[in-house]
Protein backbone atom coordinates (compact mmCIF):
# COMPACT_ATOMS: atom_id res chain seq x y z
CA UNK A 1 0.00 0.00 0.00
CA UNK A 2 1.08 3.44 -0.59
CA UNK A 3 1.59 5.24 2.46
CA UNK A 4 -1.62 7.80 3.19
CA UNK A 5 -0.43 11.47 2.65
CA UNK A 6 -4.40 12.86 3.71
CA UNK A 7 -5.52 12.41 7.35
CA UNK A 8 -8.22 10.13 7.98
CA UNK A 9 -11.67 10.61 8.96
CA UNK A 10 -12.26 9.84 12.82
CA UNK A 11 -15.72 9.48 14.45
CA UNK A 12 -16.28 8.71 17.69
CA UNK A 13 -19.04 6.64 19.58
CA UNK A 14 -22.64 7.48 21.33
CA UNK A 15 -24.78 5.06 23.11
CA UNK A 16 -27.27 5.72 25.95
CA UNK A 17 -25.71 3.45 28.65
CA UNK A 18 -22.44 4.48 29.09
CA UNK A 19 -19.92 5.39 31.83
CA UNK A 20 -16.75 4.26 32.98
CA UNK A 21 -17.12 0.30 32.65
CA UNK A 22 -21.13 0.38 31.91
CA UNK A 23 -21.49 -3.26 31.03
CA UNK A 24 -21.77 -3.42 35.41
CA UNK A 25 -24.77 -1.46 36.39
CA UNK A 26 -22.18 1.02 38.94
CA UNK A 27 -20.03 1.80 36.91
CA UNK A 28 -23.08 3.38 34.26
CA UNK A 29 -24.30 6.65 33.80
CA UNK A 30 -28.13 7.78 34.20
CA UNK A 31 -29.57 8.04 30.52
CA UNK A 32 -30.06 11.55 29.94
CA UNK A 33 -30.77 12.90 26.78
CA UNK A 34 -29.20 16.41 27.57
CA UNK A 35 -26.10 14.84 28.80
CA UNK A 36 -26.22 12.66 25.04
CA UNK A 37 -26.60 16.07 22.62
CA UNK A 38 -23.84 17.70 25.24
CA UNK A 39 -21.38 14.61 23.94
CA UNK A 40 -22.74 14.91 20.37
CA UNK A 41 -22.01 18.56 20.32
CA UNK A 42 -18.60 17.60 22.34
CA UNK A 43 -17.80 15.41 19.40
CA UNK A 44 -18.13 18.10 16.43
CA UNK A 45 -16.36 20.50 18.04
CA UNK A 46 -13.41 18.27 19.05
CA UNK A 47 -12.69 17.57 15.27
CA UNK A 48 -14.91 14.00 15.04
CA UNK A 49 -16.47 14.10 11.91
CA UNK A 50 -19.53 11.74 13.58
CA UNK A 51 -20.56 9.12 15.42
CA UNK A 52 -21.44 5.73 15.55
CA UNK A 53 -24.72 5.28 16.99
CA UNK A 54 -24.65 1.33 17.54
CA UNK A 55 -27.66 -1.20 18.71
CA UNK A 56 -28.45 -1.01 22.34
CA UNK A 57 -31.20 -1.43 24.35
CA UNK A 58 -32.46 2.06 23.25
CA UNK A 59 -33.48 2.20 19.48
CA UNK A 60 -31.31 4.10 17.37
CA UNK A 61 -33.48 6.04 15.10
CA UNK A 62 -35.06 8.71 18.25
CA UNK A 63 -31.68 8.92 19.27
CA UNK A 64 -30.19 9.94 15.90
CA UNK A 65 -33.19 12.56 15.06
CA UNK A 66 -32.65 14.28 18.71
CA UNK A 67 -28.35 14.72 18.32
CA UNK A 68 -29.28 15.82 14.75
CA UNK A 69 -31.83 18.21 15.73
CA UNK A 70 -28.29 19.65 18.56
CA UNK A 71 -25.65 19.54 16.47
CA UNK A 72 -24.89 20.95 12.88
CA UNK A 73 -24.38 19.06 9.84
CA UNK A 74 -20.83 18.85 10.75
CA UNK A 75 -21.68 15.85 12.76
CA UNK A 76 -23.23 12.55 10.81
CA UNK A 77 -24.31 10.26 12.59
CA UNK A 78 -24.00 6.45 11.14
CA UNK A 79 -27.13 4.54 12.58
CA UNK A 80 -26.20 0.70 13.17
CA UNK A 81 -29.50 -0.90 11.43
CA UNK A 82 -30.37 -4.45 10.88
CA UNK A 83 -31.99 -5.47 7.49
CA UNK A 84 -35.48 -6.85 7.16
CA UNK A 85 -36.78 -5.83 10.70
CA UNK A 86 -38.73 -2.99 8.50
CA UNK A 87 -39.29 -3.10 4.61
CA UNK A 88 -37.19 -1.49 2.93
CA UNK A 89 -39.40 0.51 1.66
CA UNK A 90 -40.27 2.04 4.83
CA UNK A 91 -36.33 2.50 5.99
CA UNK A 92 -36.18 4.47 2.76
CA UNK A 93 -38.51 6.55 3.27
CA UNK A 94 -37.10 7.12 6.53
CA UNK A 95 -33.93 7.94 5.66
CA UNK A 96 -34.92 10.58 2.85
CA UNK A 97 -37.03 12.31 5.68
CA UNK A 98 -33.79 12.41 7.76
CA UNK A 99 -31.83 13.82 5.38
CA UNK A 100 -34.23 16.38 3.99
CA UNK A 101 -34.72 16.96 8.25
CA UNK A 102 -31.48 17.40 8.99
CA UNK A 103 -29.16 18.49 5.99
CA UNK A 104 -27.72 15.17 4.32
CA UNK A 105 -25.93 13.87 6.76
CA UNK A 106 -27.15 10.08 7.44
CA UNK A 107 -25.40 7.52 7.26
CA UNK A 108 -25.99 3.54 7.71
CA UNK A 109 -23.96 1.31 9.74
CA UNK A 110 -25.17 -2.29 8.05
CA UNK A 111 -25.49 -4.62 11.01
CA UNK A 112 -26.72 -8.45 10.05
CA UNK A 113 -27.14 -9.66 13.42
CA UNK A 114 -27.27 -12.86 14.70
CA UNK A 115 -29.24 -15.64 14.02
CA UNK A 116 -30.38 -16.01 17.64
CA UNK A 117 -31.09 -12.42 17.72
CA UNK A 118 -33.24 -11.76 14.94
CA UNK A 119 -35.48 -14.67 15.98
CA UNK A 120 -36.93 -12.27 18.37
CA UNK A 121 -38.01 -9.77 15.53
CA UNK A 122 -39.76 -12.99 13.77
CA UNK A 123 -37.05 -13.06 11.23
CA UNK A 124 -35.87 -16.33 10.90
CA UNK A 125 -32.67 -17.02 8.17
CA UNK A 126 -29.56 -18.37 8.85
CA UNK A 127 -25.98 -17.33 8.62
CA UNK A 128 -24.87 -17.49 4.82
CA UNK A 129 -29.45 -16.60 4.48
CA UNK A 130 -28.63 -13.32 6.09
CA UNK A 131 -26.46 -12.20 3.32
CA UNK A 132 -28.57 -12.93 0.47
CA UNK A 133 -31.10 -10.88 2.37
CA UNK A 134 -29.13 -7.90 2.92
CA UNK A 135 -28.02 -7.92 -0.05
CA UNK A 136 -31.22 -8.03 -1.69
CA UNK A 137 -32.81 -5.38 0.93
CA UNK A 138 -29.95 -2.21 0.44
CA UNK A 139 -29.82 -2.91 -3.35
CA UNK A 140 -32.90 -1.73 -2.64
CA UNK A 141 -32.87 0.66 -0.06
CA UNK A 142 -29.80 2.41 -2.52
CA UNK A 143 -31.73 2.51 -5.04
CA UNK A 144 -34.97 4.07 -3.34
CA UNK A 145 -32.54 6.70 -1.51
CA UNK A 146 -31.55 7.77 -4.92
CA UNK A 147 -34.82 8.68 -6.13
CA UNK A 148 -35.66 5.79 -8.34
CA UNK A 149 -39.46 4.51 -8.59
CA UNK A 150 -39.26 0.79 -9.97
CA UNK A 151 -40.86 -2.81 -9.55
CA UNK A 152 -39.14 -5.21 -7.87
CA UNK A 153 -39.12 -9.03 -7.28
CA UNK A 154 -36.61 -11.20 -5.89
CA UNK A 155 -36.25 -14.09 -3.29
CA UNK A 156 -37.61 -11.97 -0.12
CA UNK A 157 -39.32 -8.80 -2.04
CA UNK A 158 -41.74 -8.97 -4.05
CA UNK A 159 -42.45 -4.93 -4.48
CA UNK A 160 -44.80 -2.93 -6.82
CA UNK A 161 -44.11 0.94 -7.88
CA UNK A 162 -41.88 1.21 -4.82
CA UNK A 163 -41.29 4.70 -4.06
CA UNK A 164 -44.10 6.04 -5.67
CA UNK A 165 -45.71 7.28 -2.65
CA UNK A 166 -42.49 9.86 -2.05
CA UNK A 167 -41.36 10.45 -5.27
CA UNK A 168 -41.39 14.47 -4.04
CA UNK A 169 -39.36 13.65 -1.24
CA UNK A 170 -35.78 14.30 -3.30
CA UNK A 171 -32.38 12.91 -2.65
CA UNK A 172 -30.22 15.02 -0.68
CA UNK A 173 -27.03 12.65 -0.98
CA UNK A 174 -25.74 11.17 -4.23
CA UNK A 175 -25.68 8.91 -5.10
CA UNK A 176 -27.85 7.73 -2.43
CA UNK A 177 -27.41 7.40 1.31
CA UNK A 178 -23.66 5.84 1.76
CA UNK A 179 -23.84 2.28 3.36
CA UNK A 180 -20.89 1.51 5.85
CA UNK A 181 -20.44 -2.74 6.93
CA UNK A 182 -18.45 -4.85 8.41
CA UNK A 183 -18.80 -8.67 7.57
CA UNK A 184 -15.77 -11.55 8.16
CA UNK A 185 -17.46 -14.56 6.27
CA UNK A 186 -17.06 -15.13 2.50
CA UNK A 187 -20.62 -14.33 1.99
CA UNK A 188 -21.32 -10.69 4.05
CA UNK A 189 -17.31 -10.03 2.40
CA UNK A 190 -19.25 -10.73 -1.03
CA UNK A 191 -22.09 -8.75 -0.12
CA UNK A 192 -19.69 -5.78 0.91
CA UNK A 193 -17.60 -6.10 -2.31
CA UNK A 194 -20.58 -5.67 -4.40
CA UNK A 195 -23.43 -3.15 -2.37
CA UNK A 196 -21.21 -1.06 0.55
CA UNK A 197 -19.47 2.24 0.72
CA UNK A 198 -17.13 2.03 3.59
CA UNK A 199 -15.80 -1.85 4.27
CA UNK A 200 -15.81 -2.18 8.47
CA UNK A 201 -13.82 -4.44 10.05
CA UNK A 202 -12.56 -4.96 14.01
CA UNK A 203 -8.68 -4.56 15.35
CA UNK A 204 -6.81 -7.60 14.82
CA UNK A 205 -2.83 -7.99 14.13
CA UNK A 206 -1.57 -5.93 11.12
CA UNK A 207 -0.52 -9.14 9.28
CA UNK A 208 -4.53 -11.28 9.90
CA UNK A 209 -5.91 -8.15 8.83
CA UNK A 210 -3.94 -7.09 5.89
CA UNK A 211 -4.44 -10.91 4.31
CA UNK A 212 -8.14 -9.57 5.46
CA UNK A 213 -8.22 -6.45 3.41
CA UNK A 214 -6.54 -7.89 0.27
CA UNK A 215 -9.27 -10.27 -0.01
CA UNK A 216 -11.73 -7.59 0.31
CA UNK A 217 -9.92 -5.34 -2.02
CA UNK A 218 -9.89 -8.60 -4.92
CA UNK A 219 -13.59 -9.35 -4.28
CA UNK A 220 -14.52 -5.49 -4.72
CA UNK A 221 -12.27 -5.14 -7.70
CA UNK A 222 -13.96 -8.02 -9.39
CA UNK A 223 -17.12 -6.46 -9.47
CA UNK A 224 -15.39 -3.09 -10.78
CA UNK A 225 -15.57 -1.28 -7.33
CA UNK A 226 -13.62 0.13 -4.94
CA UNK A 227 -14.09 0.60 -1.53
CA UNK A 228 -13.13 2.70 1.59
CA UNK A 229 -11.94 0.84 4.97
CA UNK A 230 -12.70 1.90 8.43
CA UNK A 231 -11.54 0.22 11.52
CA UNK A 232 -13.44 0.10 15.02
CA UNK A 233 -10.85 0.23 17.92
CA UNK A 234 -11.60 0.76 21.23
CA UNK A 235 -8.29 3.54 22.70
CA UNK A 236 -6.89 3.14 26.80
CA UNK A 237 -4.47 5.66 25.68
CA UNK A 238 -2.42 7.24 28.53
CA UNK A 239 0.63 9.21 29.52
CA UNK A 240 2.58 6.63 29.77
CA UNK A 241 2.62 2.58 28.23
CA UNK A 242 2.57 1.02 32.37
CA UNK A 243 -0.45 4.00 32.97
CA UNK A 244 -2.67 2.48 30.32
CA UNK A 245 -1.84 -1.30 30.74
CA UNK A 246 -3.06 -0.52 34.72
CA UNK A 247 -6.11 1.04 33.09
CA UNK A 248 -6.86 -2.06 31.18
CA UNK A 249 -6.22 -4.16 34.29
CA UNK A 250 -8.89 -2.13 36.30
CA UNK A 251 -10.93 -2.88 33.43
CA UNK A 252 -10.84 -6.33 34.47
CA UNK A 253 -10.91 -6.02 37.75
CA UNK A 254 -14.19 -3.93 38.06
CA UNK A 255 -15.99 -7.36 35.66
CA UNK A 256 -18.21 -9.21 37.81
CA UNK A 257 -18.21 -13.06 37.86
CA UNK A 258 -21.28 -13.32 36.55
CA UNK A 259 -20.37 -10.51 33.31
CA UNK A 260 -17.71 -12.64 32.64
CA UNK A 261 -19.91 -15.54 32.46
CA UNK A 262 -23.10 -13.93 31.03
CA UNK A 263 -21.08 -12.56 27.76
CA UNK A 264 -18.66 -15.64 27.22
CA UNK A 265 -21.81 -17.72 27.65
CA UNK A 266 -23.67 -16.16 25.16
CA UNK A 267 -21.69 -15.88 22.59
CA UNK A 268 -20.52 -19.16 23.08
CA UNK A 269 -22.71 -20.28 19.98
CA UNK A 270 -22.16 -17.06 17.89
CA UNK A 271 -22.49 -17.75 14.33
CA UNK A 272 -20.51 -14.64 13.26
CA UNK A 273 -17.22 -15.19 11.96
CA UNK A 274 -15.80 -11.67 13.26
CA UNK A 275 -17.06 -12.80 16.42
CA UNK A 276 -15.00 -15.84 16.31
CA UNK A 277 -11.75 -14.84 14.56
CA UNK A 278 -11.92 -12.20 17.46
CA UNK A 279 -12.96 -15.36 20.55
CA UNK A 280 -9.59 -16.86 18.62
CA UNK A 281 -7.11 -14.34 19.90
CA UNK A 282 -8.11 -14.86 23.75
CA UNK A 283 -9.92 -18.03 23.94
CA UNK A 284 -12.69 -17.15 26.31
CA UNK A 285 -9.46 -16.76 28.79
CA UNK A 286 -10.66 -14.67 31.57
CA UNK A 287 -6.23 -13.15 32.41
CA UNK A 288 -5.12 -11.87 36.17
CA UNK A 289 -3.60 -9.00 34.27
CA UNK A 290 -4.51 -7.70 31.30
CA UNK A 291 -1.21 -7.71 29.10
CA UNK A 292 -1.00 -11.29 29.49
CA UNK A 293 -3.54 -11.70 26.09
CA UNK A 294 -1.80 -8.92 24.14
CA UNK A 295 -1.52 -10.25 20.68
CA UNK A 296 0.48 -7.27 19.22
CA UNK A 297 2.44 -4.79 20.71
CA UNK A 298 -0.30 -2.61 22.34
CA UNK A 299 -3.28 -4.41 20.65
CA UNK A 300 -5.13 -6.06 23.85
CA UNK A 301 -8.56 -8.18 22.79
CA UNK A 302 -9.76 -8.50 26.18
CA UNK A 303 -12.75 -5.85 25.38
CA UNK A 304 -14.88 -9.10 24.42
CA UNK A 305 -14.47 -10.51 27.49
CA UNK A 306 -16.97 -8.14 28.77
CA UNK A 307 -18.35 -6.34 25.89
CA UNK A 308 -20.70 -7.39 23.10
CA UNK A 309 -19.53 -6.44 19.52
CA UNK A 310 -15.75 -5.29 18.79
CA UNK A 311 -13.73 -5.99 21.45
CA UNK A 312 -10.28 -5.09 20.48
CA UNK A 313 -8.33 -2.27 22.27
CA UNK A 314 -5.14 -0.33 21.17
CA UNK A 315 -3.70 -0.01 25.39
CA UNK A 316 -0.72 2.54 25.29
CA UNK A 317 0.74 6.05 25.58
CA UNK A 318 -0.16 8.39 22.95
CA UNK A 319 2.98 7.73 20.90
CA UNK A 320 2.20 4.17 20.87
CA UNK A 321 -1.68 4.47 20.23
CA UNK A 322 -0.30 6.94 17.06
CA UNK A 323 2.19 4.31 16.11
CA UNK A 324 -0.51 1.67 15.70
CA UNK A 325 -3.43 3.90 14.15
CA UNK A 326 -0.74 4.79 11.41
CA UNK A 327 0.35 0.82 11.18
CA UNK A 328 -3.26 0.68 10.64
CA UNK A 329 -3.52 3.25 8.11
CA UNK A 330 -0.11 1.71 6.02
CA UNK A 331 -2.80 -1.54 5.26
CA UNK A 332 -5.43 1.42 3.96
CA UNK A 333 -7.35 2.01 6.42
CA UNK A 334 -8.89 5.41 6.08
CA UNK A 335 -11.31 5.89 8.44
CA UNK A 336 -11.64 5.15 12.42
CA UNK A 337 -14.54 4.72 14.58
CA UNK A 338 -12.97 5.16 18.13
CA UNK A 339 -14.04 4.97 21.62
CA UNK A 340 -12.99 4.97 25.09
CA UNK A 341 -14.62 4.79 28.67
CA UNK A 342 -16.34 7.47 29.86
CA UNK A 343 -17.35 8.49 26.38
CA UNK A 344 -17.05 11.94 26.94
CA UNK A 345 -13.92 12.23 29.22
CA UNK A 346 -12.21 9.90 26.48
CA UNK A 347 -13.48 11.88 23.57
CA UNK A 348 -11.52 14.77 25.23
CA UNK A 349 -8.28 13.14 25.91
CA UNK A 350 -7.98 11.62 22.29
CA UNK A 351 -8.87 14.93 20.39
CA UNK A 352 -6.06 16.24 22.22
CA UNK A 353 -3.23 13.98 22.42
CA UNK A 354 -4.00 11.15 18.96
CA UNK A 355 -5.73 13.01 16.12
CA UNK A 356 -3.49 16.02 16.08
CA UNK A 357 -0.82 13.51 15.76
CA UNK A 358 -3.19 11.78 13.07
CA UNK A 359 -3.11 15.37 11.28
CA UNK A 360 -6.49 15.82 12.05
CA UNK A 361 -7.44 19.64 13.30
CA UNK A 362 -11.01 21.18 14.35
């Protein structure tokens, strides 16, 4: 890869129940709306160009309109959404009222779930099902977002003069409203090499993930596309390299028994394959001290002991958080989605110690 000469775009990370470890009920925050816009505004003005608003107990759709409605169209807020809960259709629709809302600036984080968990919404496919579905659905959702009225029938959509109904309701984006997934399994990389924007993908070693992102690249490239790549990390980034290791061991410390147990447990038959590449690097291996399942200088995976969803953590002073985020970016990566606990306290300290460093500026 050629080495990136333009900084990359950062966003940060919103969700209601947050706080200093908030995956154990005392270490959350109260869910406050105000205190939510106050971060989303934090986030724009620190030089984030967004935020990832991911699945949660709280839907993210009310959340989205209300930071929108606080913040300017500096901030864009990429809405983790699951296909086929609503028609797609209706998501377009939607989305076009966002955008006309709130000045263009949606965009979707494509999130296929788990079999397990979409058996609650009725929705009942399996693994390499899924992908056939969403690919299916945001062909269509693209194509609705971009103003098109057509007929459509396929395996799961059988749809007649879709988009009729808000033909008035123009496009804001072009060419429609950009789609941003990660997916580690042959079929969701297929789908992402022929439908997304913005290829996601979690930390893992430089070398696992560049073998990653050359197969990604191939796949796109055979369907005549390119495509963007964003990585999620989550930062312990302190003063010095022993300060943040001891950060990541309170981590750990603070985990109830029955955390530990509740998330390993679950995911125990978690059909994902990012899921399990990422159960690969630890083993379900509950450490005394955190270090002990580093896997990379500074790249710590214990997040997923505790955490649903990426669990991969670049644990460091801010030279050697910089020093990975620009390994990162030598493999292409061009975009981050970044977080740290508290959300806002974090959001702070990384604006002003890693993405000047990253050439980023306010």
């Amino acid at each position: 890869m050629t080495p990136p000469t333009q900084a990359p775009e950062v966003l940060w990370y919103i969700i209601p129940r947050e706080g200093a470890y908030p995956w154990e009920p005392e270490g959350r925050r109260p869910v406050d709306l105000g205190y939510l816009q106050q971060l989303a505004g934090t986030v724009e003005r620190l030089g984030y160009t967004g935020a990832l608003l991911a699945t949660d107990l709280y839907d993210v759709w009310p959340l989205g309109s209300a930071l929108a409605a606080s913040t300017s169209t500096r901030f864009k807020p990429l809405l983790a959404v699951h296909p086929g809960l609503i028609s797609p259709t209706l998501l377009a629709k939607t989305a076009l009222t966002f955008d006309n809302l709130f000045g263009g600036r949606l965009r979707f984080n494509v999130v296929n779930g788990s079999t397990a968990s979409l058996r609650e919404y009725g929705l009942h496919v399996e693994h390499d099902e899924r992908y056939e579905l969403s690919a299916e659905y945001w062909s269509i959702v693209k194509r609705l977002t971009a103003g098109e009225v057509f007929d459509h029938k396929g395996r799961f959509y059988d749809l007649r003069n879709a988009g009729a109904s808000f033909r008035d309701l123009r496009p804001v984006q072009a060419p429609h409203v950009p789609l941003w997934f990660g997916g580690s399994s042959a079929p969701g990389i297929e789908m992402a090499a022929e439908h997304v924007d913005v290829y996601l993908t979690w930390g893992e070693p430089p070398h696992l993930l560049k073998e990653k992102l050359d197969h990604v690249r191939a796949r796109a490239a055979a369907h005549g596309r390119t495509l963007r790549i964003g990585l999620r990390l989550h930062l312990v980034v302190r003063d010095t390299e022993d300060e943040a290791w001891a950060a990541a061991d309170r981590l750990l410390d603070v985990t109830s028994e029955a955390t530990y147990a509740r998330q390993l447990g679950e995911r125990a038959g978690e059909d994902g394959v990012g899921w399990q590449r990422q159960f690969r690097q630890h083993g379900g291996r509950v450490p005394a001290r955190a270090r002990e399942l580093e896997t990379h200088p500074n790249l710590w995976p214990g997040m997923s002991l505790f955490r649903p969803g990426p669990g991969t953590a670049v644990v460091g002073s801010t030279a050697q958080v910089v020093e990975r985020l620009q390994e990162f970016r030598d493999l292409g990566v061009d975009t981050f989605i970044l977080s740290g606990n508290p959300l806002l306290e974090e959001a702070y300290r990384v604006a002003e110690t890693v993405l000047p460093a990253l050439g980023v500026t306010r």
